[in-house]
N, C-alpha and C. Protein backbone atom coordinates (compact mmCIF):
# COMPACT_ATOMS: atom_id res chain seq x y z
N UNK A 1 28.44 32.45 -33.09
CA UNK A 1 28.68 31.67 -34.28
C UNK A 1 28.73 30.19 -33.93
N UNK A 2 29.36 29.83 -32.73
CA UNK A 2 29.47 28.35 -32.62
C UNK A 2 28.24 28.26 -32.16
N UNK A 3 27.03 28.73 -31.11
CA UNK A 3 25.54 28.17 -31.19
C UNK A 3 24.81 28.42 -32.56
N UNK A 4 24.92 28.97 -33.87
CA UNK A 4 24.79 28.60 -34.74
C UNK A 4 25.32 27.41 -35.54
N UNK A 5 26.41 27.22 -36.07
CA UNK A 5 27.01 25.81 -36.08
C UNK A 5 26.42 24.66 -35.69
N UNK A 6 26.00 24.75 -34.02
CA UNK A 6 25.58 23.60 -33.41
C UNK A 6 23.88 23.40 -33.77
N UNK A 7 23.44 24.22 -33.83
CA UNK A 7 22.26 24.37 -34.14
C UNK A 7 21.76 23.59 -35.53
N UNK A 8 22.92 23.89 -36.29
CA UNK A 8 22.64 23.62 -37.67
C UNK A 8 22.84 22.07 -37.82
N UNK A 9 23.72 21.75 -36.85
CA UNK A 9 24.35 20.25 -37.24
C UNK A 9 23.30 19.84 -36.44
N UNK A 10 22.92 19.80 -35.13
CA UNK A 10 22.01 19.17 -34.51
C UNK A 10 20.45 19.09 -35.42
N UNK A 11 20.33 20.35 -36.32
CA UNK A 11 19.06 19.94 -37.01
C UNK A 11 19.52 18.67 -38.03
N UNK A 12 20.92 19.08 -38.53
CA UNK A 12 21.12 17.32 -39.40
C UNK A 12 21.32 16.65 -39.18
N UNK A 13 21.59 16.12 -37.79
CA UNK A 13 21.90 14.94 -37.19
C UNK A 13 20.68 13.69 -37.68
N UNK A 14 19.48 14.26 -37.64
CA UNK A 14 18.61 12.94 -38.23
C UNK A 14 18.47 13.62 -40.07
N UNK A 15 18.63 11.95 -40.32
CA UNK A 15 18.36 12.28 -42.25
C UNK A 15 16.36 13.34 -42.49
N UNK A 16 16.94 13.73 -43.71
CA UNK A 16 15.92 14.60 -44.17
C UNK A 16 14.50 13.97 -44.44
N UNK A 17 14.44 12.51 -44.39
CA UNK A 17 13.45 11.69 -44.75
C UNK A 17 12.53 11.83 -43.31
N UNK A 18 13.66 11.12 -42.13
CA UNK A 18 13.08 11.48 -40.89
C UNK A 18 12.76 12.75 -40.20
N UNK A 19 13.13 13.55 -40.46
CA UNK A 19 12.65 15.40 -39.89
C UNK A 19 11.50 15.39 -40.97
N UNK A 20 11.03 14.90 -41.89
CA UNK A 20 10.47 15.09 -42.77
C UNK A 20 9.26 14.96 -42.53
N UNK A 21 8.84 13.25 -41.81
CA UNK A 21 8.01 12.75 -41.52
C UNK A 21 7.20 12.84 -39.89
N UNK A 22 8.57 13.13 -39.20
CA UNK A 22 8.03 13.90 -38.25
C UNK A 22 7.46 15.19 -38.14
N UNK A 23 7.80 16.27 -38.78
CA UNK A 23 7.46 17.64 -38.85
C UNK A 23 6.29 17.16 -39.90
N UNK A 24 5.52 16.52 -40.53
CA UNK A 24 4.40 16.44 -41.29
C UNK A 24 3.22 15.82 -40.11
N UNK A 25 3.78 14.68 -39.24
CA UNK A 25 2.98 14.54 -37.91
C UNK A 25 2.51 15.27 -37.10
N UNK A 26 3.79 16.00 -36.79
CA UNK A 26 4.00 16.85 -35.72
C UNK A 26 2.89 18.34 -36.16
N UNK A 27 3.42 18.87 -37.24
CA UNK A 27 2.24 20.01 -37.67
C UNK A 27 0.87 19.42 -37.73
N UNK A 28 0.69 18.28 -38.28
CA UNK A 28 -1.23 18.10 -38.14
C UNK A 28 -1.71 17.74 -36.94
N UNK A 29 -0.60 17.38 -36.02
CA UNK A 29 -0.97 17.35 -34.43
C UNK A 29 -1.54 18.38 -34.02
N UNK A 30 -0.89 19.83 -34.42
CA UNK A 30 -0.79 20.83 -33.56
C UNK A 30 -1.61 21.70 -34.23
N UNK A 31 -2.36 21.10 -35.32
CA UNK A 31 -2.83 22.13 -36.29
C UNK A 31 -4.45 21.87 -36.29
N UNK A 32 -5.63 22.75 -36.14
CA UNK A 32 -6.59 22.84 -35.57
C UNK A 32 -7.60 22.24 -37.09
N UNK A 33 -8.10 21.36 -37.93
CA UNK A 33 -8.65 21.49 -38.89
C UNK A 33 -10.01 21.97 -39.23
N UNK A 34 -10.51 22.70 -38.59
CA UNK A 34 -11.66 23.42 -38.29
C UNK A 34 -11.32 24.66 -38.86
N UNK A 35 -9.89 25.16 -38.69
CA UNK A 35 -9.30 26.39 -38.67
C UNK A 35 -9.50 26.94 -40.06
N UNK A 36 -9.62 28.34 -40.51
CA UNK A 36 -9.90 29.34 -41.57
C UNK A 36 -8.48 29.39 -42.15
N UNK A 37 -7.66 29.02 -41.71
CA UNK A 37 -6.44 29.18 -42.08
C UNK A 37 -5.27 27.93 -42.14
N UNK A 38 -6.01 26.59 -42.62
CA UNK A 38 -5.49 25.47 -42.03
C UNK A 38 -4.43 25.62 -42.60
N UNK A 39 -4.05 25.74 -43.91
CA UNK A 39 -3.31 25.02 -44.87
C UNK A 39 -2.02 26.17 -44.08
N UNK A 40 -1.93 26.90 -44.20
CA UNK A 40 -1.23 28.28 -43.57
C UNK A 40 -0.62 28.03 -42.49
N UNK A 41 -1.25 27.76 -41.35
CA UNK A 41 -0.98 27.09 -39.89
C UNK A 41 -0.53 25.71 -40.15
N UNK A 42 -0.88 24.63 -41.32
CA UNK A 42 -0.29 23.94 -41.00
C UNK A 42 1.63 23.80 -41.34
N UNK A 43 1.05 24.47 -42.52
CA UNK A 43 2.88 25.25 -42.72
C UNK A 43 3.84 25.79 -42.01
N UNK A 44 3.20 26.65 -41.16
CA UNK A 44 4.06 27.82 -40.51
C UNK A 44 4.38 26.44 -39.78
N UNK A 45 3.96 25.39 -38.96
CA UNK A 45 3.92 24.46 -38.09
C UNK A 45 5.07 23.58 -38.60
N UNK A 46 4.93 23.28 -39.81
CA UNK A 46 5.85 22.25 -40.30
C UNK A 46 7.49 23.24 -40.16
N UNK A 47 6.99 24.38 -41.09
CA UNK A 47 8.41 25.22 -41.00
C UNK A 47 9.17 25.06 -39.68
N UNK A 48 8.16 25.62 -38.44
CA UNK A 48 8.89 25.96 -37.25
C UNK A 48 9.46 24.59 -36.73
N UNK A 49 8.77 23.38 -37.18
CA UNK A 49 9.26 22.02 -36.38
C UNK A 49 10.61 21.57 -37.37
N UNK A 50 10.78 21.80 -38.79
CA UNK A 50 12.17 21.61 -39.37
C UNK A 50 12.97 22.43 -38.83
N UNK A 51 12.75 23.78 -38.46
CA UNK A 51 13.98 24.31 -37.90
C UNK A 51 14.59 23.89 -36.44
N UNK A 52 13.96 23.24 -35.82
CA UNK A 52 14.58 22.73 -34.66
C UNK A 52 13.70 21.26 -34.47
N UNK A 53 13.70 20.58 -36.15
CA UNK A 53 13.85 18.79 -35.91
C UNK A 53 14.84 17.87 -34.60
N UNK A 54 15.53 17.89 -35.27
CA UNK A 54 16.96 17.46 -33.92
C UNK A 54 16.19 17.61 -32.60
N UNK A 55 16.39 18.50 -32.11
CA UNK A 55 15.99 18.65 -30.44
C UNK A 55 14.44 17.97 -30.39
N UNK A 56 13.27 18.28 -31.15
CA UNK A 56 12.11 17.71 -30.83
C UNK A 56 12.03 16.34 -31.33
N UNK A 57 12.65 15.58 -31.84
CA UNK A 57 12.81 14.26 -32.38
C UNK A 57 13.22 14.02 -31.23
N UNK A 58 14.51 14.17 -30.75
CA UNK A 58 15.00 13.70 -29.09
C UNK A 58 14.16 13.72 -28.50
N UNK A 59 13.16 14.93 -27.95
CA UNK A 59 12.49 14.84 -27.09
C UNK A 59 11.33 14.01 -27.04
N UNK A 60 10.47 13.83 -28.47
CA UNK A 60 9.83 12.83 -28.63
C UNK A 60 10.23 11.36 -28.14
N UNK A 61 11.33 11.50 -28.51
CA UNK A 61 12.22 9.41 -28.80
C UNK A 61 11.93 9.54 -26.88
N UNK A 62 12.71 10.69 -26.40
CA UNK A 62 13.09 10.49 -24.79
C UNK A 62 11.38 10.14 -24.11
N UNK A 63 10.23 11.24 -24.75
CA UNK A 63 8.93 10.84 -24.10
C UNK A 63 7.84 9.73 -24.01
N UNK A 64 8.81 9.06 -25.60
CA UNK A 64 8.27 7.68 -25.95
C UNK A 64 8.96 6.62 -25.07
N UNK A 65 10.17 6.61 -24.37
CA UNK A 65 10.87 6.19 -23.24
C UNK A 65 10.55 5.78 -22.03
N UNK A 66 9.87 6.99 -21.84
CA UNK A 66 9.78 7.62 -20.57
C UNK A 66 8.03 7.05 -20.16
N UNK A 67 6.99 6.93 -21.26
CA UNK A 67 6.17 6.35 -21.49
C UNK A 67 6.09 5.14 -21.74
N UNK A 68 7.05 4.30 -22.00
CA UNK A 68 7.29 2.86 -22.40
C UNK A 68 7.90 2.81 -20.92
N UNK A 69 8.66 3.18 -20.50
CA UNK A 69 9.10 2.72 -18.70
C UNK A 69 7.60 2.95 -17.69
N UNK A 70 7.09 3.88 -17.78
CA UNK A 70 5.55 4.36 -17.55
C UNK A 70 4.82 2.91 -17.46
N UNK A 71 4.55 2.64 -18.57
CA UNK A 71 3.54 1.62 -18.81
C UNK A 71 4.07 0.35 -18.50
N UNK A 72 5.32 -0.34 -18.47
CA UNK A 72 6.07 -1.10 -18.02
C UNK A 72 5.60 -1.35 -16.64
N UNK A 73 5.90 -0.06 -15.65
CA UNK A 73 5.72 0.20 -14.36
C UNK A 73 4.50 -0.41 -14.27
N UNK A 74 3.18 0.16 -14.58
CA UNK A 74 1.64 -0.22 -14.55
C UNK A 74 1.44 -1.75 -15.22
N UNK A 75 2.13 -2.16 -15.73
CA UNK A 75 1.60 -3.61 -16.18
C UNK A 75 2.12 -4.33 -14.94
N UNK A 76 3.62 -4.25 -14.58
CA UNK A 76 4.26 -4.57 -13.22
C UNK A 76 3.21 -4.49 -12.09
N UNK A 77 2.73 -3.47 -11.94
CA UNK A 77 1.60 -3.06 -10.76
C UNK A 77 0.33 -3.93 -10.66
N UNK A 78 0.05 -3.81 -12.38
CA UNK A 78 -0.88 -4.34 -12.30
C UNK A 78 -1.17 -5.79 -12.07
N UNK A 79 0.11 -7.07 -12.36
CA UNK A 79 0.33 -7.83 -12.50
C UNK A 79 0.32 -8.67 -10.88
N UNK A 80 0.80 -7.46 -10.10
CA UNK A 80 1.03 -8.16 -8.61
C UNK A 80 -0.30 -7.43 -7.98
N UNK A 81 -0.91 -6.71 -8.57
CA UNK A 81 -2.18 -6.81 -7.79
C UNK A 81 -3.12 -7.88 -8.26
N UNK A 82 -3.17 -8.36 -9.30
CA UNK A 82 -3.24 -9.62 -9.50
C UNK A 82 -3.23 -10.79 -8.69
N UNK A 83 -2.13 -10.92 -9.03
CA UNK A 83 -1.03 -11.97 -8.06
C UNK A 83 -1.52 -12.02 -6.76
N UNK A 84 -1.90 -10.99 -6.25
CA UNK A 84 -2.37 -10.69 -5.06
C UNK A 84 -3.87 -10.85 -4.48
N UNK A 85 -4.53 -10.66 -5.72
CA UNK A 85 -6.05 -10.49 -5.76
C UNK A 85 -6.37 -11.79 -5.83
N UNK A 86 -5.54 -13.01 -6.47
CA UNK A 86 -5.84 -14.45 -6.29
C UNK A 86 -4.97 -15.07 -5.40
N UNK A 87 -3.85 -14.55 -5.05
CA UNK A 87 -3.75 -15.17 -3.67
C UNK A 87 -4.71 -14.97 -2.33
N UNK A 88 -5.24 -13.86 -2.69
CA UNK A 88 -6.23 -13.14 -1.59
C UNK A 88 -7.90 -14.11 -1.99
N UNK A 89 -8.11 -14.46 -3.06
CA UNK A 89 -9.28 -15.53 -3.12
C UNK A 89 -8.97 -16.55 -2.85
N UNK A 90 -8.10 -17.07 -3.12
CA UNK A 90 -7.53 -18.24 -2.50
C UNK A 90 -7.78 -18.74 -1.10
N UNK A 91 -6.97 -17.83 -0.17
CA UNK A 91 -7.26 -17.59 1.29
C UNK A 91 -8.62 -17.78 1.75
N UNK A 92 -9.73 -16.96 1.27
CA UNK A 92 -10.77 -16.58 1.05
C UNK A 92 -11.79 -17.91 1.07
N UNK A 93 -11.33 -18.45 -0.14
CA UNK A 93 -11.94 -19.99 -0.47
C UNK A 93 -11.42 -21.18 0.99
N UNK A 94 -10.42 -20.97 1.22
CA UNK A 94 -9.63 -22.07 1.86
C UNK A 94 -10.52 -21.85 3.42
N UNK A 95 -11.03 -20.03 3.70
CA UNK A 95 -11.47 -20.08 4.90
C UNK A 95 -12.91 -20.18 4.54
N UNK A 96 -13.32 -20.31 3.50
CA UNK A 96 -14.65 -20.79 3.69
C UNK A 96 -14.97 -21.86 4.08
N UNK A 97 -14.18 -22.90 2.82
CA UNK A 97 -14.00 -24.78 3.14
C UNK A 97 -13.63 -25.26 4.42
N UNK A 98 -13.01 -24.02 5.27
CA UNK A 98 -12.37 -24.78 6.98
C UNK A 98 -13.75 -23.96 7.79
N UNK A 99 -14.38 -22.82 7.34
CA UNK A 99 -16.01 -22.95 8.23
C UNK A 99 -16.79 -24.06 8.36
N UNK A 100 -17.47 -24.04 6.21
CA UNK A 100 -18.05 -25.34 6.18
C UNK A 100 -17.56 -26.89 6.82
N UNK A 101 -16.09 -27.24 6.92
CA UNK A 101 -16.29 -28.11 7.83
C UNK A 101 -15.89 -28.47 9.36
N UNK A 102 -15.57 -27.02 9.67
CA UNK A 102 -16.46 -26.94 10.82
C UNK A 102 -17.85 -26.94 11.28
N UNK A 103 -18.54 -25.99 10.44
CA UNK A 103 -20.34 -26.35 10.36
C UNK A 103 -20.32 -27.92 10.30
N UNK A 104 -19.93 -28.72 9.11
CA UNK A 104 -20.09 -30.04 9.75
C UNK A 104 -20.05 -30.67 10.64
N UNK A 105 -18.92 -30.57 11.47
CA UNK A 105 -17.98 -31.17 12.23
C UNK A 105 -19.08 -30.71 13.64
N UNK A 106 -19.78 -29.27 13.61
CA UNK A 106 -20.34 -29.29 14.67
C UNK A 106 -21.94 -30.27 14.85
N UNK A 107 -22.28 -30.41 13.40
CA UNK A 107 -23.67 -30.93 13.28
C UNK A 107 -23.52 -32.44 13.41
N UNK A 108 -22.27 -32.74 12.99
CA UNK A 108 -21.56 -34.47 13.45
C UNK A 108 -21.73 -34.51 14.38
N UNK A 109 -21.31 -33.58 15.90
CA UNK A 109 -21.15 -33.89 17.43
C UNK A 109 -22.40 -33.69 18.00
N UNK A 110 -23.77 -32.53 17.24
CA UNK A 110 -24.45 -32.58 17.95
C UNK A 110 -25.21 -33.78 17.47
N UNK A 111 -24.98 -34.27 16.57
CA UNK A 111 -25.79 -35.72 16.20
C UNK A 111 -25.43 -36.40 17.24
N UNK A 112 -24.31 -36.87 17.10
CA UNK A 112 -23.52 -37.99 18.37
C UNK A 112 -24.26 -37.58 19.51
N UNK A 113 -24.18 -35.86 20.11
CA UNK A 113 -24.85 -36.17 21.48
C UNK A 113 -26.36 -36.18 21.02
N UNK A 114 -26.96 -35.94 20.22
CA UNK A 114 -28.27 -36.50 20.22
C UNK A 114 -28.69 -37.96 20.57
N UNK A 115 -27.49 -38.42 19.63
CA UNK A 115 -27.85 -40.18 19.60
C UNK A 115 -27.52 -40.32 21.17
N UNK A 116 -26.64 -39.74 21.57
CA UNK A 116 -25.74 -40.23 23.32
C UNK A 116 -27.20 -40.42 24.20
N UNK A 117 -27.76 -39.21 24.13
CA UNK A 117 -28.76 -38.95 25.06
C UNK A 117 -30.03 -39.64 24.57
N UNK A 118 -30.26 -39.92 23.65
CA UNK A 118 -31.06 -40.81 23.44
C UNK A 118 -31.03 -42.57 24.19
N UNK A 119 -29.67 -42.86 23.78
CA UNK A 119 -29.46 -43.75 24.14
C UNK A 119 -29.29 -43.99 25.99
N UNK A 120 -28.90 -43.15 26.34
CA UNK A 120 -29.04 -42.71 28.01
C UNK A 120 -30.93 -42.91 27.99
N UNK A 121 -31.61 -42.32 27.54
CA UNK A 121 -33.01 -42.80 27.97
C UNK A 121 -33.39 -43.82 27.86
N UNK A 122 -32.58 -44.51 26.36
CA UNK A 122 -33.25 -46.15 26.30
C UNK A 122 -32.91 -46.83 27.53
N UNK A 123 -31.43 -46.71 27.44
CA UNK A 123 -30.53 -47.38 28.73
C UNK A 123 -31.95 -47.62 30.64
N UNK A 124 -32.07 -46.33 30.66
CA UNK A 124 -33.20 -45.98 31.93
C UNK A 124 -34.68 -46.24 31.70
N UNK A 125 -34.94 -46.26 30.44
CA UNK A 125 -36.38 -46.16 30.62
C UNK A 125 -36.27 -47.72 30.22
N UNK A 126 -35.42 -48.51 29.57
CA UNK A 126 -35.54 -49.63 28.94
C UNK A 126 -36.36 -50.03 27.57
N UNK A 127 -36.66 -48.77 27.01
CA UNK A 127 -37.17 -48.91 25.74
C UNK A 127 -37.12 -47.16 25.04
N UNK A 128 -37.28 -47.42 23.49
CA UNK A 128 -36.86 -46.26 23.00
C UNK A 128 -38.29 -45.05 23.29
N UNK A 129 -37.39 -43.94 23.84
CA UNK A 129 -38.24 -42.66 24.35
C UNK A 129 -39.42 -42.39 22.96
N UNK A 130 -40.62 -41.91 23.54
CA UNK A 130 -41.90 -41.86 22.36
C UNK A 130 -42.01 -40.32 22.49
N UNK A 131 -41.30 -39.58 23.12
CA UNK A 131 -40.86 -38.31 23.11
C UNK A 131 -39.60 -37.41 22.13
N UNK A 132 -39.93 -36.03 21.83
CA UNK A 132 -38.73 -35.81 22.12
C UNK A 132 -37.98 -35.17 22.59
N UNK A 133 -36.72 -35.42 22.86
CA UNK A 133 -35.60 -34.85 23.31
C UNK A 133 -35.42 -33.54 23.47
N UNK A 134 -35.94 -32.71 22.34
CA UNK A 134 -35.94 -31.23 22.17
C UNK A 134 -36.55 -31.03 23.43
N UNK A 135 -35.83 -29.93 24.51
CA UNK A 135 -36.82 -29.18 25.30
C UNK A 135 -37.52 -28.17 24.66
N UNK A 136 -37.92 -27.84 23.39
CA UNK A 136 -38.39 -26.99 23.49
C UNK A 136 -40.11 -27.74 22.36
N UNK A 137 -39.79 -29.37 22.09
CA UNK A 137 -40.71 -29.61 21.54
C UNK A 137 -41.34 -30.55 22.87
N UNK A 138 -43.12 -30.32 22.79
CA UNK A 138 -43.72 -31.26 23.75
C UNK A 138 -44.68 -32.77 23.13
């Protein structure tokens, strides 16, 4: 008798407007409209979800929760892989710009010793070389 009682109050715990509107959701959720027997199934559906409104309203509210902490989580996730994905281009960029000027920095020195050694031949031969420098050009 008292799990009847409880049963009964827990189905009234939410007003009749709300079991109302949920058990009208809840049956066309579950209810196939293709079916030979819609209108039928969708009844028996509504019936069975008013008799134990209360508990599946909770469980809904708790899965809508539980899905809102869910998706919370994944925006969080997603946010620092982010965060991460442009700190990580960042890096990326910064070691490109310190190659490129290194690539400079090396084509600066081999200029300089180009000019060096050039100037070492003027120095010896006493006039500018009609050659060039390249060993590998004649």
């Amino acid at each position: 008798m008292m799990g009847i009682a409880f049963a009964e109050k827990d189905a009234k715990s939410q007003p009749y407007s709300i079991r109302h509107a949920f058990c009208v959701d809840y049956s066309r959720n579950r209810t196939y409209i293709g079916s030979e027997s819609f209108y039928y199934e969708l009844q028996t559906q509504y019936n069975r979800c008013m008799e134990k409104a209360g508990a599946l309203i909770r469980a809904s509210e708790e899965n809508k929760r539980r899905q809102e902490a869910e998706n919370r989580l994944r925006l969080e996730e997603h946010k620092r892989k982010m965060l991460e994905s442009a700190r990580l281009e960042e890096v990326r960029r910064r070691d490109e710009e310190r190659i490129r000027m290194d690539e400079q920095l090396r084509q600066q020195k081999l200029a300089e010793e180009d000019d060096f050694r050039k100037q070492r031949l003027t120095d010896r031969l006493g006039s500018e070389p009609t050659f060039s420098i390249d060993p590998y050009v004649r």
